[in-house]
C-alpha atoms as a PDB file:
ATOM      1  CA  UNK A   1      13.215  44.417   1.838  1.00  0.00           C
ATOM      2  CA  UNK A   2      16.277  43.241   0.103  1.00  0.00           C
ATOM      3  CA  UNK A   3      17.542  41.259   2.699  1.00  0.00           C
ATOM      4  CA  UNK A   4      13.481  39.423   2.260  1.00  0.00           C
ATOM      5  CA  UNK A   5      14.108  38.472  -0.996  1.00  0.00           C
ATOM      6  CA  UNK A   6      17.629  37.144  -0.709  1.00  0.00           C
ATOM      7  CA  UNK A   7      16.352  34.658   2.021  1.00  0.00           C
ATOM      8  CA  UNK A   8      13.518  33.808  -0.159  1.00  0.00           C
ATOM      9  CA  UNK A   9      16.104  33.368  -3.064  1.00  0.00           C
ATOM     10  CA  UNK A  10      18.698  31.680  -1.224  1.00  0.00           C
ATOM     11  CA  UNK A  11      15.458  28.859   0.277  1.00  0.00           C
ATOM     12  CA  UNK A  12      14.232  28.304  -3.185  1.00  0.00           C
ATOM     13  CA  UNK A  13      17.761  27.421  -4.446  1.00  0.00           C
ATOM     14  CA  UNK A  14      18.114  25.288  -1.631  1.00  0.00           C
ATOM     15  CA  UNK A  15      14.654  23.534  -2.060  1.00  0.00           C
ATOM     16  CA  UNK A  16      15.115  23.133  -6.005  1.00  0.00           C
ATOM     17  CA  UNK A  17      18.726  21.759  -5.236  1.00  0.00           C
ATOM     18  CA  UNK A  18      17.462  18.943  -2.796  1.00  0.00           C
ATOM     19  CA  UNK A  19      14.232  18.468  -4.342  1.00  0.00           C
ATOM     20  CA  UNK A  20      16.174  17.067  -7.438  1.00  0.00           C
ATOM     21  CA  UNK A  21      17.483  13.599  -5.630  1.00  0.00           C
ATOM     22  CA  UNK A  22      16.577  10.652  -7.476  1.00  0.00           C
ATOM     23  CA  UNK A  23      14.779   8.003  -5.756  1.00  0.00           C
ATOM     24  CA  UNK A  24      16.051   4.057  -6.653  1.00  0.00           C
ATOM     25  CA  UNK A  25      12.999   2.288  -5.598  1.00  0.00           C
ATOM     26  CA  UNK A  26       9.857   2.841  -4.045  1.00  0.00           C
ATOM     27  CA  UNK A  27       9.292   2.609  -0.336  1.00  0.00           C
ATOM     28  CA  UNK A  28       6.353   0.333  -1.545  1.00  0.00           C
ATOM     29  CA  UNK A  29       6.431  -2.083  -4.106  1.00  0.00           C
ATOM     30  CA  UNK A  30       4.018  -1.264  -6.911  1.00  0.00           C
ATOM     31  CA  UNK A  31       2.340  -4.002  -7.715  1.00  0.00           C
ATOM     32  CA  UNK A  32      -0.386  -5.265  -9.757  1.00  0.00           C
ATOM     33  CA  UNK A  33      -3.019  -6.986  -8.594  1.00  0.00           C
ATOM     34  CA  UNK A  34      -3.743 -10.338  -9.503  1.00  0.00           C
ATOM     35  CA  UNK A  35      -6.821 -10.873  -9.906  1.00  0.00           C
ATOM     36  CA  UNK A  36     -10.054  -8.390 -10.788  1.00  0.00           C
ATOM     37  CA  UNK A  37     -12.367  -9.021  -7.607  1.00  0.00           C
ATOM     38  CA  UNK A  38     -16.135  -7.712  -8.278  1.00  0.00           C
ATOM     39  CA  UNK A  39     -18.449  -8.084  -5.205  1.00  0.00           C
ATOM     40  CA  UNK A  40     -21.335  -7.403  -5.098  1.00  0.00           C
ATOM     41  CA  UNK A  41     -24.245  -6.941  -2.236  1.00  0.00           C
ATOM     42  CA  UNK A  42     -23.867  -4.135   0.383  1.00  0.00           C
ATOM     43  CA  UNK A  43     -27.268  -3.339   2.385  1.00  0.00           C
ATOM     44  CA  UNK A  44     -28.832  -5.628   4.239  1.00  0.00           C
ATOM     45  CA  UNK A  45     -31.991  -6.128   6.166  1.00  0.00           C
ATOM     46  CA  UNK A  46     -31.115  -7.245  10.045  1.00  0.00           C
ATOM     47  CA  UNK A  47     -33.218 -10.497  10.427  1.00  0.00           C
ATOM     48  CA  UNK A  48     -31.286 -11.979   7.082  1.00  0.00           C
ATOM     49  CA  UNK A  49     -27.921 -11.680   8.139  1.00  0.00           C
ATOM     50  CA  UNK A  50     -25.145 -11.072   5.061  1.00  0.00           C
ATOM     51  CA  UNK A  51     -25.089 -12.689   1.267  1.00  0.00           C
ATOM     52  CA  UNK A  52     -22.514 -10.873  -0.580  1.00  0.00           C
ATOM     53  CA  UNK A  53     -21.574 -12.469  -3.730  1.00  0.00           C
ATOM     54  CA  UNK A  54     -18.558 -12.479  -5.366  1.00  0.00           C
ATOM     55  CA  UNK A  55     -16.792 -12.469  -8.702  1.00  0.00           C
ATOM     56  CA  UNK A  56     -13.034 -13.586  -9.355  1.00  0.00           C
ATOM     57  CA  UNK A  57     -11.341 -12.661 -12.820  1.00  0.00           C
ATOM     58  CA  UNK A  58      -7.489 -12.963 -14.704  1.00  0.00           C
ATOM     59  CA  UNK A  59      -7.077 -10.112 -17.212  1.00  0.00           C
ATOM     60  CA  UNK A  60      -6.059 -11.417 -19.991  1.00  0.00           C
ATOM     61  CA  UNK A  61      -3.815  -8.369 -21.757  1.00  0.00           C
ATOM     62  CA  UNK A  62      -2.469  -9.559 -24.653  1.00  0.00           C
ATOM     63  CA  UNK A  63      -4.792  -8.068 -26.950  1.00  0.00           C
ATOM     64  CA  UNK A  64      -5.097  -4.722 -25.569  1.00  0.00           C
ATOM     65  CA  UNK A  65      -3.252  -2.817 -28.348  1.00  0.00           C
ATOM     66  CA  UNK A  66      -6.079  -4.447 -30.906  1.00  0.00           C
ATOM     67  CA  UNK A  67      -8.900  -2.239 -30.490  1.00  0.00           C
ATOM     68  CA  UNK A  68     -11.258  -5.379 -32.009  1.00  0.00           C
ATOM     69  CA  UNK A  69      -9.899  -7.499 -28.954  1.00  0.00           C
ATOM     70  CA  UNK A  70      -9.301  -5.701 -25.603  1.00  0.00           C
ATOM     71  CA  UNK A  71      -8.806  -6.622 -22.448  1.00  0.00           C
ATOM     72  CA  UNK A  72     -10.309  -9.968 -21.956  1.00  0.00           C
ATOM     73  CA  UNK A  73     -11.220 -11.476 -18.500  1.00  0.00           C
ATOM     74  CA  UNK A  74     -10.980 -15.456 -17.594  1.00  0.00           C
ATOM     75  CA  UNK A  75     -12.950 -16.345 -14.140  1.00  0.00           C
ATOM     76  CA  UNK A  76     -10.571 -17.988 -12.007  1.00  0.00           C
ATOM     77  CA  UNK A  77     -11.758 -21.513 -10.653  1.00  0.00           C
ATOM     78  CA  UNK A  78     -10.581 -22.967  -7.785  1.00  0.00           C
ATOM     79  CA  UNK A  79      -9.221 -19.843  -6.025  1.00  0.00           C
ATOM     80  CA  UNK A  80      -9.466 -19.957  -2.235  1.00  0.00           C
ATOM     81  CA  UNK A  81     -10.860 -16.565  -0.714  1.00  0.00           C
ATOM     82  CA  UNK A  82     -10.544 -16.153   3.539  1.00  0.00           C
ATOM     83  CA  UNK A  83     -12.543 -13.571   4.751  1.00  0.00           C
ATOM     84  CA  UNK A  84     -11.088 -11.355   7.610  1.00  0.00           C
ATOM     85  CA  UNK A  85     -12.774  -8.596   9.839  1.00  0.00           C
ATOM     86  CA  UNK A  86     -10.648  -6.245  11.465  1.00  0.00           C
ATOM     87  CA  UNK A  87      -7.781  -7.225   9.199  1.00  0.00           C
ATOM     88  CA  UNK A  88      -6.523 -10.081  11.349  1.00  0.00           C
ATOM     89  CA  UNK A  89     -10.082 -12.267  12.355  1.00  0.00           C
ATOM     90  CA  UNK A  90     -10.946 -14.553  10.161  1.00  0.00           C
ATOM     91  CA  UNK A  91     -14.534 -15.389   9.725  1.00  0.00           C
ATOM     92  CA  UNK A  92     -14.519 -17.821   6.563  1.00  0.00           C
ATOM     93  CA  UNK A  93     -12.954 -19.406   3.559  1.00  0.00           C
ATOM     94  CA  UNK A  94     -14.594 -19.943   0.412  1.00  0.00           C
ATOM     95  CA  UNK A  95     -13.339 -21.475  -2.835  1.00  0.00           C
ATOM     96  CA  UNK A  96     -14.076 -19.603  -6.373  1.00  0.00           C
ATOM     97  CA  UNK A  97     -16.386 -22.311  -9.165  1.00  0.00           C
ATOM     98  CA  UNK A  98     -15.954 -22.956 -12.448  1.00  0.00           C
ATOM     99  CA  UNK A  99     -16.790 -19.594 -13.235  1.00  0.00           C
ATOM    100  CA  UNK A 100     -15.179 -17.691 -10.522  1.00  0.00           C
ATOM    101  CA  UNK A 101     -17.968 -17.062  -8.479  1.00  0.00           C
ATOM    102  CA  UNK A 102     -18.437 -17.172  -4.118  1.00  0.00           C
ATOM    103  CA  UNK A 103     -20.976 -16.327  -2.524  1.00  0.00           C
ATOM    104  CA  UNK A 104     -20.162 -15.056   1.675  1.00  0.00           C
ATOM    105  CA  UNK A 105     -23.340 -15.822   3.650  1.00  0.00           C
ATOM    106  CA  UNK A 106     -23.094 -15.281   7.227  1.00  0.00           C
ATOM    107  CA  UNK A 107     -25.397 -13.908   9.850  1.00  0.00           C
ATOM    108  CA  UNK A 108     -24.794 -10.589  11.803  1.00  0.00           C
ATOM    109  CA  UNK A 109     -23.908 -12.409  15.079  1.00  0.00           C
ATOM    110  CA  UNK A 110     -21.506 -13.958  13.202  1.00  0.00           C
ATOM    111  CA  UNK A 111     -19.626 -10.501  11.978  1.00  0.00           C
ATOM    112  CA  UNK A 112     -19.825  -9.578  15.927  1.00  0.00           C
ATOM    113  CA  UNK A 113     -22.788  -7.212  15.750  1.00  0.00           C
ATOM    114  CA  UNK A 114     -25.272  -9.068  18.450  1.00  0.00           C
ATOM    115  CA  UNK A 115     -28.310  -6.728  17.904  1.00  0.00           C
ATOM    116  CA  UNK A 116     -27.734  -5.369  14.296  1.00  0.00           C
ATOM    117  CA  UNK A 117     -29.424  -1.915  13.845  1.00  0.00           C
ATOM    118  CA  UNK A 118     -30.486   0.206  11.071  1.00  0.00           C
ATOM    119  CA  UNK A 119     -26.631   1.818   9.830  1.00  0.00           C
ATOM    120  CA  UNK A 120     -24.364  -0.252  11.514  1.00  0.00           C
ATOM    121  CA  UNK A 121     -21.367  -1.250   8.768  1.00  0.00           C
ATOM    122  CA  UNK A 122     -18.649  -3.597   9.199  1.00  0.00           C
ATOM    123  CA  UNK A 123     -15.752  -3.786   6.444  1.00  0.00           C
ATOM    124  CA  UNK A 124     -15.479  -7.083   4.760  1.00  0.00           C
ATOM    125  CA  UNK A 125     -11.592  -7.846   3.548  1.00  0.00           C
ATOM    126  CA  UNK A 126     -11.695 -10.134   0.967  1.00  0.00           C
ATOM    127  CA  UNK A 127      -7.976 -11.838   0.642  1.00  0.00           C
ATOM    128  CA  UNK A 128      -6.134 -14.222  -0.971  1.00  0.00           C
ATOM    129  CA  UNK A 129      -3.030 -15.426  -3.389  1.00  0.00           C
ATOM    130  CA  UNK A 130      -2.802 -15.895  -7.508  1.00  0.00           C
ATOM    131  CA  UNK A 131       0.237 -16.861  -9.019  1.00  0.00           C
ATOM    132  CA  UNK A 132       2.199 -16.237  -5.624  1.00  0.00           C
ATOM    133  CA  UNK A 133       0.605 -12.243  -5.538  1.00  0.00           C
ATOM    134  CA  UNK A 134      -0.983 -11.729  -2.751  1.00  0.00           C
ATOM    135  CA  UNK A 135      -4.388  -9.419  -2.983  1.00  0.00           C
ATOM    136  CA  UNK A 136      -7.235  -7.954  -0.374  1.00  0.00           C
ATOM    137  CA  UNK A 137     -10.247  -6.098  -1.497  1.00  0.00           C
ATOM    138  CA  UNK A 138     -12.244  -4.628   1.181  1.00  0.00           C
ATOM    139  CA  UNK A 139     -16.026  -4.198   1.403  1.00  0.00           C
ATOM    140  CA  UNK A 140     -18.294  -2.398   3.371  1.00  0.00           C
ATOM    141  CA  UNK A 141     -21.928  -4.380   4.472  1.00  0.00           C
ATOM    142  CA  UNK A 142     -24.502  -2.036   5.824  1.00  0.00           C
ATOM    143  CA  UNK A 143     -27.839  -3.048   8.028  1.00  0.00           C
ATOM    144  CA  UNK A 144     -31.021  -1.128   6.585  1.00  0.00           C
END
């Protein structure tokens, strides 16, 4: 029993002793996203095809410690979205309006679903660049 314990001992100094290296930077980059990308539209019936709609904003930060002000957000005009499915096929490009808005209309044939039925999903990726940061939003369209 004694013998037990002094393994368990001797693994837990071990473990505490490695456990205590200090990492200098992340395998990933932590970065912040760009943009705040609302979308909006997920079910869809199968003889309309796909209309999701889209909403592109800066967050404006510098007021965040006044509790009268906030966060504010500014729509970003001009911002050119591409559309992938799959990660790598791209099915569209779309640029943002004055107010930040797209709107992704595209028939199921299109999206590579020939005879849409009732459940079939495809993700959406949503991607694009602000202010040299790259960002991708993914979103899921359903047939009902």
């Amino acid at each position: 029993m004694k013998k037990i314990i002094n393994k368990f001992a001797i693994l837990g100094v071990v473990i505490s002793v490695f456990s205590c290296v200090e990492a200098e930077d992340l395998a990933t980059p932590n970065v912040a996203a760009p943009v705040l990308v609302v979308l909006e539209g997920n079910e869809f019936d199968a003889a309309t095809g796909v209309a999701v709609s889209g909403s592109f904003y800066e967050l404006d930060k510098s007021g965040i410690l006044d509790r009268n002000i906030g966060i504010d957000s500014i729509p970003v005009s001009g911002l050119e979205v591409t559309v992938f499915i799959d990660q790598t096929n791209e099915i569209g490009t779309l640029t943002t309006d004055s107010q930040g808005k797209i709107l992704f209309e595209n028939p199921w044939t299109t999206l590579g679903l020939s005879e849409p039925s009732s459940g079939s999903q495809i993700r959406l990726e949503f991607a694009g660049s602000y202010n040299d940061i790259a960002f991708r939003k993914y979103h899921n369209v359903r047939v009902r």
